[in-house]
N, C-alpha and C. Protein backbone atom coordinates (compact mmCIF):
# COMPACT_ATOMS: atom_id res chain seq x y z
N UNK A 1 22.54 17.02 59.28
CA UNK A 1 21.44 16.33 58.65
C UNK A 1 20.77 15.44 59.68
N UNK A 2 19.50 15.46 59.64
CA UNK A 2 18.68 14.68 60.84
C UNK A 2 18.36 13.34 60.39
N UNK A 3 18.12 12.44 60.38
CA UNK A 3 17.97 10.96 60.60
C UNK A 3 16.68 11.58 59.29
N UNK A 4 15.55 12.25 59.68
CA UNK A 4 14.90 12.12 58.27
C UNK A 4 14.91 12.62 57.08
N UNK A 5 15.76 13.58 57.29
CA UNK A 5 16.51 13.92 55.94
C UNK A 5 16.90 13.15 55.45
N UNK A 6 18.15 12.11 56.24
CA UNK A 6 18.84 11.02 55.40
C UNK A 6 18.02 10.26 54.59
N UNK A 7 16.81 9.29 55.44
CA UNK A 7 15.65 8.45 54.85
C UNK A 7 14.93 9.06 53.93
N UNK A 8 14.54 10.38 53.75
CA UNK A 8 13.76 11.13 52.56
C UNK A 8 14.78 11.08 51.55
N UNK A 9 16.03 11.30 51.59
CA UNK A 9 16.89 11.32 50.48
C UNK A 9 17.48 10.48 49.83
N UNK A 10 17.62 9.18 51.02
CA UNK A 10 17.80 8.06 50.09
C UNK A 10 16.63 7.00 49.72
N UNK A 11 15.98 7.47 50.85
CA UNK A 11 14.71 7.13 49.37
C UNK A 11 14.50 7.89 47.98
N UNK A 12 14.57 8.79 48.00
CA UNK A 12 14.88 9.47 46.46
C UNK A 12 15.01 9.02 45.87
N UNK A 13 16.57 8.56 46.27
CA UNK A 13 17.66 8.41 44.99
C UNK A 13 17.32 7.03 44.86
N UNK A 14 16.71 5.78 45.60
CA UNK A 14 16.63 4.83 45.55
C UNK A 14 15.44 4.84 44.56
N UNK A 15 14.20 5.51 44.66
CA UNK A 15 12.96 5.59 43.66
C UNK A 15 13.49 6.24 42.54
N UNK A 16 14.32 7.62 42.40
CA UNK A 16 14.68 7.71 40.76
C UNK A 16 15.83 6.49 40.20
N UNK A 17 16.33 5.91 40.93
CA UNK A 17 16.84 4.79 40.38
C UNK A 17 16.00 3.86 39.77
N UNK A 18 15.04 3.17 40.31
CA UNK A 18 14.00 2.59 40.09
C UNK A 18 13.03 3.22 38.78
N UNK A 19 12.96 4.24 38.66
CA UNK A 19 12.75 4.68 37.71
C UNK A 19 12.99 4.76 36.51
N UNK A 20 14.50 5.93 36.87
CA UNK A 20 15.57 5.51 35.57
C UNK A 20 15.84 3.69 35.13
N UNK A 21 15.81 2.82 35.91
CA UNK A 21 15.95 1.07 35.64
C UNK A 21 14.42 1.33 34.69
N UNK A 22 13.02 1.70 35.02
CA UNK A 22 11.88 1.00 34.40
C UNK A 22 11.77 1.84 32.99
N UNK A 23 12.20 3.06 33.40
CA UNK A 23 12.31 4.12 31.85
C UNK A 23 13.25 3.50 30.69
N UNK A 24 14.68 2.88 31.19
CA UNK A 24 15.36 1.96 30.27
C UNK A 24 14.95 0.95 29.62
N UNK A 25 13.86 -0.08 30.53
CA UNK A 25 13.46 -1.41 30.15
C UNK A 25 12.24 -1.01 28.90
N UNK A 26 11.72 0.18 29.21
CA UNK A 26 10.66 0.44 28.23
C UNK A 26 11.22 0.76 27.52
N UNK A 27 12.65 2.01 27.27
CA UNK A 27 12.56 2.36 26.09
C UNK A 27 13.56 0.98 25.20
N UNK A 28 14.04 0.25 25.36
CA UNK A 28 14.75 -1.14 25.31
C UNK A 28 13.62 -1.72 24.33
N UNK A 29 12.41 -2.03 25.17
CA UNK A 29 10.98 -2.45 24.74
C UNK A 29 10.53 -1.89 23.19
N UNK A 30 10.48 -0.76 23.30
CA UNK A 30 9.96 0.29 22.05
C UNK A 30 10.96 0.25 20.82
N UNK A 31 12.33 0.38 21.52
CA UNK A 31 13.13 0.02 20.08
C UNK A 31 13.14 -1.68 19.62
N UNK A 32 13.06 -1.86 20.34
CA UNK A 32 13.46 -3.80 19.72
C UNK A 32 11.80 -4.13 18.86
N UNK A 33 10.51 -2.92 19.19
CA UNK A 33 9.66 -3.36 18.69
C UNK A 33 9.40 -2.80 17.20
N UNK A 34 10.29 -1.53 17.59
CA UNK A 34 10.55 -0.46 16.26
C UNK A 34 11.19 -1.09 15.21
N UNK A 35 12.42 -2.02 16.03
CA UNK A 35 13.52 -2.89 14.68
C UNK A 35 12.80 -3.81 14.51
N UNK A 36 11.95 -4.47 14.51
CA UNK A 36 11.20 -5.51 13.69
C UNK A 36 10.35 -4.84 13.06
N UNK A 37 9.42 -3.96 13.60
CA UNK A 37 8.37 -3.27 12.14
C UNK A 37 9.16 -2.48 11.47
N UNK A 38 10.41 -1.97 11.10
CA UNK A 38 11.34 -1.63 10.20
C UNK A 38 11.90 -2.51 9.04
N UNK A 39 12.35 -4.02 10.27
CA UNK A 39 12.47 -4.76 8.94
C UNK A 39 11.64 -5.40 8.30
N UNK A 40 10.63 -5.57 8.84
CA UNK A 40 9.27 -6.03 8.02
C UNK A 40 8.98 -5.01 6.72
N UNK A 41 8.99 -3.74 6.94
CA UNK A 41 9.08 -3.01 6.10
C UNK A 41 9.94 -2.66 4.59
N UNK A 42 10.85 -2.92 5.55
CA UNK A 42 12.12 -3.00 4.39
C UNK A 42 11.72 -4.43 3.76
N UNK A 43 11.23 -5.65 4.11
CA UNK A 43 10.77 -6.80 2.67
C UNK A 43 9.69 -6.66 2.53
N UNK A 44 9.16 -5.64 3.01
CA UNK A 44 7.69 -5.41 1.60
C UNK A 44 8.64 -4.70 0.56
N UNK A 45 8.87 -3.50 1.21
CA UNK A 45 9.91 -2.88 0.10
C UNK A 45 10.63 -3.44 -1.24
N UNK A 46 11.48 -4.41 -0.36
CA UNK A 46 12.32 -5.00 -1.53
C UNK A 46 11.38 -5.87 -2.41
N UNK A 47 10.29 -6.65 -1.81
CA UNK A 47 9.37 -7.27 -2.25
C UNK A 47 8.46 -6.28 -3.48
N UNK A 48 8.20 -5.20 -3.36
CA UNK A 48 7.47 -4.42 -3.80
C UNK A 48 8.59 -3.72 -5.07
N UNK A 49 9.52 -3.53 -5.07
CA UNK A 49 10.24 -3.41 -5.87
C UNK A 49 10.90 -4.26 -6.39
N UNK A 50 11.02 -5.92 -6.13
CA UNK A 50 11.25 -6.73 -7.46
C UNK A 50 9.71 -6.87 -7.89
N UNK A 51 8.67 -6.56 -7.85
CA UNK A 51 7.28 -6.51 -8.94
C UNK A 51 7.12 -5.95 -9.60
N UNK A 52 7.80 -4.80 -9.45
CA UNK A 52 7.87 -3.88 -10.07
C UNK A 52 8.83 -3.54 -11.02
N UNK A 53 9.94 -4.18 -10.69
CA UNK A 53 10.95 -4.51 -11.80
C UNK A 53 10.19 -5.76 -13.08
N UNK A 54 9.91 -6.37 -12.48
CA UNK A 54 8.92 -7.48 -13.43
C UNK A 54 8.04 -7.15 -14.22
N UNK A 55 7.51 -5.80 -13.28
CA UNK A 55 5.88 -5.53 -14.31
C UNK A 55 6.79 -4.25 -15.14
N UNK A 56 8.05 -3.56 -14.92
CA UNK A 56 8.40 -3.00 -16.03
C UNK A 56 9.35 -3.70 -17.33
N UNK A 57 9.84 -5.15 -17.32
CA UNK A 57 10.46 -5.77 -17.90
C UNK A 57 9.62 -6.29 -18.76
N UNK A 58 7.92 -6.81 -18.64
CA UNK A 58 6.57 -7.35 -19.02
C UNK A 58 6.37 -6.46 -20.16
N UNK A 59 6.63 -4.92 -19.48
CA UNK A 59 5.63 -4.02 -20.32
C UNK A 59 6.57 -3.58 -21.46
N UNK A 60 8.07 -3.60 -21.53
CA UNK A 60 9.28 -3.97 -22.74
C UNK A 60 8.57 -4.67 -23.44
N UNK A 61 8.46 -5.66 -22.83
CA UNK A 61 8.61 -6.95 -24.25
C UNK A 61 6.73 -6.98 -24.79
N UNK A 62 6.05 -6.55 -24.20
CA UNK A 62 4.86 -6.13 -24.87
C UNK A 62 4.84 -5.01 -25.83
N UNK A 63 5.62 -3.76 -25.51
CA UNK A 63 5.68 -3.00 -26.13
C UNK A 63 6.49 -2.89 -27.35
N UNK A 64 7.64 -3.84 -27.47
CA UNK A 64 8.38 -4.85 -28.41
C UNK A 64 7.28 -5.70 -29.55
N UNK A 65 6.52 -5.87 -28.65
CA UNK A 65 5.53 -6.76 -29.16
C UNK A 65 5.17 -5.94 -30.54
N UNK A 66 4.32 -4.84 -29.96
CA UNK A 66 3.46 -4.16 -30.29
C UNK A 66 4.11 -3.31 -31.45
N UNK A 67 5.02 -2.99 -31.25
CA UNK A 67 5.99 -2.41 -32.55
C UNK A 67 6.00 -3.25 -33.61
N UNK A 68 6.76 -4.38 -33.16
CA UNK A 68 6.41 -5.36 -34.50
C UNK A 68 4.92 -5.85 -35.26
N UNK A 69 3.72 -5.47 -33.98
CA UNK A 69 2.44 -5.40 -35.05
C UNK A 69 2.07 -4.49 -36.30
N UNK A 70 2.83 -3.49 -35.28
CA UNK A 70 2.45 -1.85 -35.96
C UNK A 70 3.35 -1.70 -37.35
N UNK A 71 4.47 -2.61 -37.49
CA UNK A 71 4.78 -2.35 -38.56
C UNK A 71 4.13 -3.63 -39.79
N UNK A 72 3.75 -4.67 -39.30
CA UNK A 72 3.39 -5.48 -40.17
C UNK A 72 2.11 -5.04 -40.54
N UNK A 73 1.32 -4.46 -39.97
CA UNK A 73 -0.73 -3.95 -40.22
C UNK A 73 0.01 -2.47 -40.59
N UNK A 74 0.81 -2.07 -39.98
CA UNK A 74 0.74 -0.37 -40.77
C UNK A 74 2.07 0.20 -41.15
N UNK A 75 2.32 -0.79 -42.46
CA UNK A 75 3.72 -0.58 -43.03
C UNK A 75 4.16 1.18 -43.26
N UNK A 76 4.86 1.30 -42.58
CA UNK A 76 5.82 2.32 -43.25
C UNK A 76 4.83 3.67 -43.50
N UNK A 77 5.71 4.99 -43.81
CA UNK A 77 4.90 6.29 -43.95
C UNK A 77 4.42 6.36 -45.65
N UNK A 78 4.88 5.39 -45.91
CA UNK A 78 3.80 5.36 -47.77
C UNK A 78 2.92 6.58 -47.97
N UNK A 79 3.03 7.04 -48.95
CA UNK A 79 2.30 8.41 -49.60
C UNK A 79 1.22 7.34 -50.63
N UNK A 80 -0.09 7.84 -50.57
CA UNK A 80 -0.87 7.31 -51.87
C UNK A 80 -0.61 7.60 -52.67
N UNK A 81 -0.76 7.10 -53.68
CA UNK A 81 -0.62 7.06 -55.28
C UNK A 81 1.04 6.80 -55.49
N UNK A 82 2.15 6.79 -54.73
CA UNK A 82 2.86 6.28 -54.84
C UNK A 82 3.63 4.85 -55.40
């Protein structure tokens, strides 16, 4: 091996090192930015599903409601002339 073989080759390995180091730091970068807009996500989520538990617990007791109108204004299956 000649003196510039050596220097071409360990420069190489010295630049894909350098590389592989800046390819890590980014992808490091991308996930740590991924796990926060994930968990942001996940409390809309949970957020979005206790409203929704609420607005179906609302629409019970309205519809509770509404039964008990329906029978006081429109008693029972009564036949006329009965």
């Amino acid at each position: 091996m000649t003196g510039d073989t050596k220097w071409l080759t360990g420069t190489g390995v010295v630049l894909a090192g350098l590389l592989g180091g800046l390819l890590s730091a980014q992808i490091q970068g991308v996930n740590t930015s991924l796990s926060g807009r994930m968990e942001r996500l996940e409390n809309r989520f949970d957020g979005l599903d206790e409203r929704l538990r609420n607005v179906e617990i609302t629409l019970g007791k309205v519809d509770q409601r509404l039964l008990t109108i329906e029978r006081v204004v429109l008693p029972g299956n009564e036949q006329p002339g009965e």
